[in-house]
Protein backbone atom coordinates (compact mmCIF):
# COMPACT_ATOMS: atom_id res chain seq x y z
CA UNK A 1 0.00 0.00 0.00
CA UNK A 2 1.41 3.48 -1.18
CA UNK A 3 0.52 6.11 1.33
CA UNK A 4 2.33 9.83 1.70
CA UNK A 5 3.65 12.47 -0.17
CA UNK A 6 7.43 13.19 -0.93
CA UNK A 7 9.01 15.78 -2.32
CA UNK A 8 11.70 14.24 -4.55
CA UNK A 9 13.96 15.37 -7.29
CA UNK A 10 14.72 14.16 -11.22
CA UNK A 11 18.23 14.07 -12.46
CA UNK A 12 19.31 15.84 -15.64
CA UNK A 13 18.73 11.98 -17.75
CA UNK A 14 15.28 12.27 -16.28
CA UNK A 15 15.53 9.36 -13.41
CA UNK A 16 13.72 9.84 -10.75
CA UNK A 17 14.32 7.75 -7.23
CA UNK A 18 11.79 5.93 -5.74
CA UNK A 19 11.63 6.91 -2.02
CA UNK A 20 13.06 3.85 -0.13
CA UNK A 21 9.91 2.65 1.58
CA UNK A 22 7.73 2.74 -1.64
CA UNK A 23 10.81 0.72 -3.18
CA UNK A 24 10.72 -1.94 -0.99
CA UNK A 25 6.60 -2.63 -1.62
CA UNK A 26 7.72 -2.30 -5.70
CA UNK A 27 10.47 -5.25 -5.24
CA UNK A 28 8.14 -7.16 -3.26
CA UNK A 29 4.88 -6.66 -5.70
CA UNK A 30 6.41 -6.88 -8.91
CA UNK A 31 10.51 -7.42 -8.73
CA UNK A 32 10.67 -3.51 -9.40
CA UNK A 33 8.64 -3.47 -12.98
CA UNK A 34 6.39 -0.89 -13.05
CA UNK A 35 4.18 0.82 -15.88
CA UNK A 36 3.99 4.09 -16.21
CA UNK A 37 1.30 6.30 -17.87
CA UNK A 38 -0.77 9.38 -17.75
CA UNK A 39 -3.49 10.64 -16.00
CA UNK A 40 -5.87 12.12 -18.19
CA UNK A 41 -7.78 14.30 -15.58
CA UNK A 42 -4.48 16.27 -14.81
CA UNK A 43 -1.09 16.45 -16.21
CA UNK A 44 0.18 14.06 -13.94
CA UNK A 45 1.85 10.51 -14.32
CA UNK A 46 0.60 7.56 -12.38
CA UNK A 47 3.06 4.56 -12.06
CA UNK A 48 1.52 1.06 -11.22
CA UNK A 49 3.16 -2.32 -10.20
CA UNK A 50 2.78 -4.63 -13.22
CA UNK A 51 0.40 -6.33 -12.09
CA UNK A 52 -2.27 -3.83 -10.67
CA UNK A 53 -1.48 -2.01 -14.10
CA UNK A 54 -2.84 -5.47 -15.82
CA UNK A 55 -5.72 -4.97 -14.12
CA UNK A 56 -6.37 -1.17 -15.55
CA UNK A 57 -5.38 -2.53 -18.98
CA UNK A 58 -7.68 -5.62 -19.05
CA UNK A 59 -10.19 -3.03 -18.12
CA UNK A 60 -9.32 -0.23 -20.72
CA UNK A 61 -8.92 -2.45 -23.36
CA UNK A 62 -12.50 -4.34 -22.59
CA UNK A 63 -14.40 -1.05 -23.50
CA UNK A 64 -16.18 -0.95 -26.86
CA UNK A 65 -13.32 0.62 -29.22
CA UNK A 66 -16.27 1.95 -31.27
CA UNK A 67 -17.19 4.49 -28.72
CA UNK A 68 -15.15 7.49 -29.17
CA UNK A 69 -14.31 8.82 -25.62
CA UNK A 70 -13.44 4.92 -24.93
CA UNK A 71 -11.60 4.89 -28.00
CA UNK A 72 -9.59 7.99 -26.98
CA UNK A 73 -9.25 6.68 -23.00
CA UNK A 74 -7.38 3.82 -24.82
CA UNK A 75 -5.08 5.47 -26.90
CA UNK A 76 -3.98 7.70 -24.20
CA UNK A 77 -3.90 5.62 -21.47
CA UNK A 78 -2.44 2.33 -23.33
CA UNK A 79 -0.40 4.68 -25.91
CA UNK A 80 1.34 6.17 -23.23
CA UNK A 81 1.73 3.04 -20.92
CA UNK A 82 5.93 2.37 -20.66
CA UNK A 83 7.28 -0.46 -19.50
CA UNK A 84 10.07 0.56 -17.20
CA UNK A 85 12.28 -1.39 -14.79
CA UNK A 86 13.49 0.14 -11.37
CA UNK A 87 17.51 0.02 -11.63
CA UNK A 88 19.68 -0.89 -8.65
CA UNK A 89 19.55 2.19 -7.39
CA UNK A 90 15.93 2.39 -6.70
CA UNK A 91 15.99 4.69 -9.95
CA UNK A 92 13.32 4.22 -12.51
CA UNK A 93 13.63 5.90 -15.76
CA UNK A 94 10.97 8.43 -17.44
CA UNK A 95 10.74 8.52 -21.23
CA UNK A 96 10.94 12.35 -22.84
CA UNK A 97 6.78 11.87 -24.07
CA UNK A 98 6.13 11.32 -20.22
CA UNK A 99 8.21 14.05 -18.61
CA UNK A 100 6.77 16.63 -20.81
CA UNK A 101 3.34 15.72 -21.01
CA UNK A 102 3.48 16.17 -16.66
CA UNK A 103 5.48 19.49 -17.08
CA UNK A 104 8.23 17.33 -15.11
CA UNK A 105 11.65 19.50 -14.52
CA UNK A 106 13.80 18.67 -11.30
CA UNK A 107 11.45 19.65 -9.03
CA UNK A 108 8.68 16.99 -7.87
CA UNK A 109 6.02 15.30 -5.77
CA UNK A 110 5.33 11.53 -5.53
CA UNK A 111 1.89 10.73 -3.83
CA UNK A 112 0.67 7.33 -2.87
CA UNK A 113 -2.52 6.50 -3.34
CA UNK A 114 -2.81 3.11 -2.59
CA UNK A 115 -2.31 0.32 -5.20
CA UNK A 116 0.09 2.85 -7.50
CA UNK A 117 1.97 6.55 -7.09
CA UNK A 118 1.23 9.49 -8.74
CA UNK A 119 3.95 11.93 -9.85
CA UNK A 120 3.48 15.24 -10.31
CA UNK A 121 5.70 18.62 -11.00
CA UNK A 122 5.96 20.37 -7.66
CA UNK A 123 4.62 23.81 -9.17
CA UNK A 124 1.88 21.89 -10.77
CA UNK A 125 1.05 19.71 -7.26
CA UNK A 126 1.13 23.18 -4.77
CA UNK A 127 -1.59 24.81 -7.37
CA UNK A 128 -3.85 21.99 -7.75
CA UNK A 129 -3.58 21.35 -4.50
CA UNK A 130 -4.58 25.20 -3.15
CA UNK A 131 -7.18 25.11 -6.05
CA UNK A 132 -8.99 22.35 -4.33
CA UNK A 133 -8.49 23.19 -0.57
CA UNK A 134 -9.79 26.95 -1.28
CA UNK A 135 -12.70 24.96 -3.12
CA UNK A 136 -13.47 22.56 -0.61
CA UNK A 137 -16.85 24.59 0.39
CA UNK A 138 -17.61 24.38 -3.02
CA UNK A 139 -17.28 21.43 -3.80
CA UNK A 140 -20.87 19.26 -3.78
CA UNK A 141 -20.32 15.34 -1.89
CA UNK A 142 -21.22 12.50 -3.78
CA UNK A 143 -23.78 10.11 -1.32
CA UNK A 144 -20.95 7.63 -1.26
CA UNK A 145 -19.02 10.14 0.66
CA UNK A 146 -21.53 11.72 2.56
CA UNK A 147 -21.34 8.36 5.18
CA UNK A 148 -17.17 8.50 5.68
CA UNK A 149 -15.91 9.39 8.34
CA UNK A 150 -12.30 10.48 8.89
């Protein structure tokens, strides 16, 4: 289970390092292969282990490819899918399409959410994340959230 957010850092060939407690749950999950994609909501990457990631694709590909927002879902989400392979170093390696599609520079935020991370740029993370707390009156609860209780 990914939980927290960490501030974290890319080097100039685009690696970024996998904070050491999130690395250990990768090796154990899926020996350190992870797939990473977009998120087409925000211009943010999410990485998955391999195997929760088969799960999404299964999923993605299952729609009916004649539908046109399905059609697009796939393309983006399964075009941009990379197969990439945490290094030694608990380094894993983000392809040029995927750094600039998140606005990725040095500067970065890795949040777990659970079965897979989400990377964002650190300017990009602090204004989405004001945007929605300043919101937050705003905002109208969906029933299935109007029972939680944190």
């Amino acid at each position: 289970m990914y939980r927290g957010v960490n501030n974290i850092n890319l080097d100039a060939k685009g690696r970024l390092a996998i904070p050491t407690r999130h690395r250990e749950i990768l090796h154990d999950h899926c020996n350190g292969h992870v797939v990473v994609t977009i998120d087409i909501k925000e211009r943010s990457l999410l990485i998955y282990p391999l195997p929760y990631w088969q799960d999404v694709e299964r999923s993605v590909q299952a729609l009916p490819s004649l539908d046109p927002v399905s059609r697009e879902l796939q393309r983006l989400l399964i075009g941009y899918a990379t197969d990439i392979q945490m290094d030694g170093s608990g380094r894993v390696l983000l392809t040029a399409p995927l750094r600039e599609y998140a606005h990725l520079d040095r500067k970065a935020v890795l949040l777990g959410e659970g079965n897979k991370l989400e990377l964002w740029s650190e300017a990009r993370w602090h204004a989405h994340r004001d945007s929605v707390l300043d919101r937050q009156s705003e905002l109208q609860m969906s029933d299935a959230l109007k029972n939680l209780t944190l």
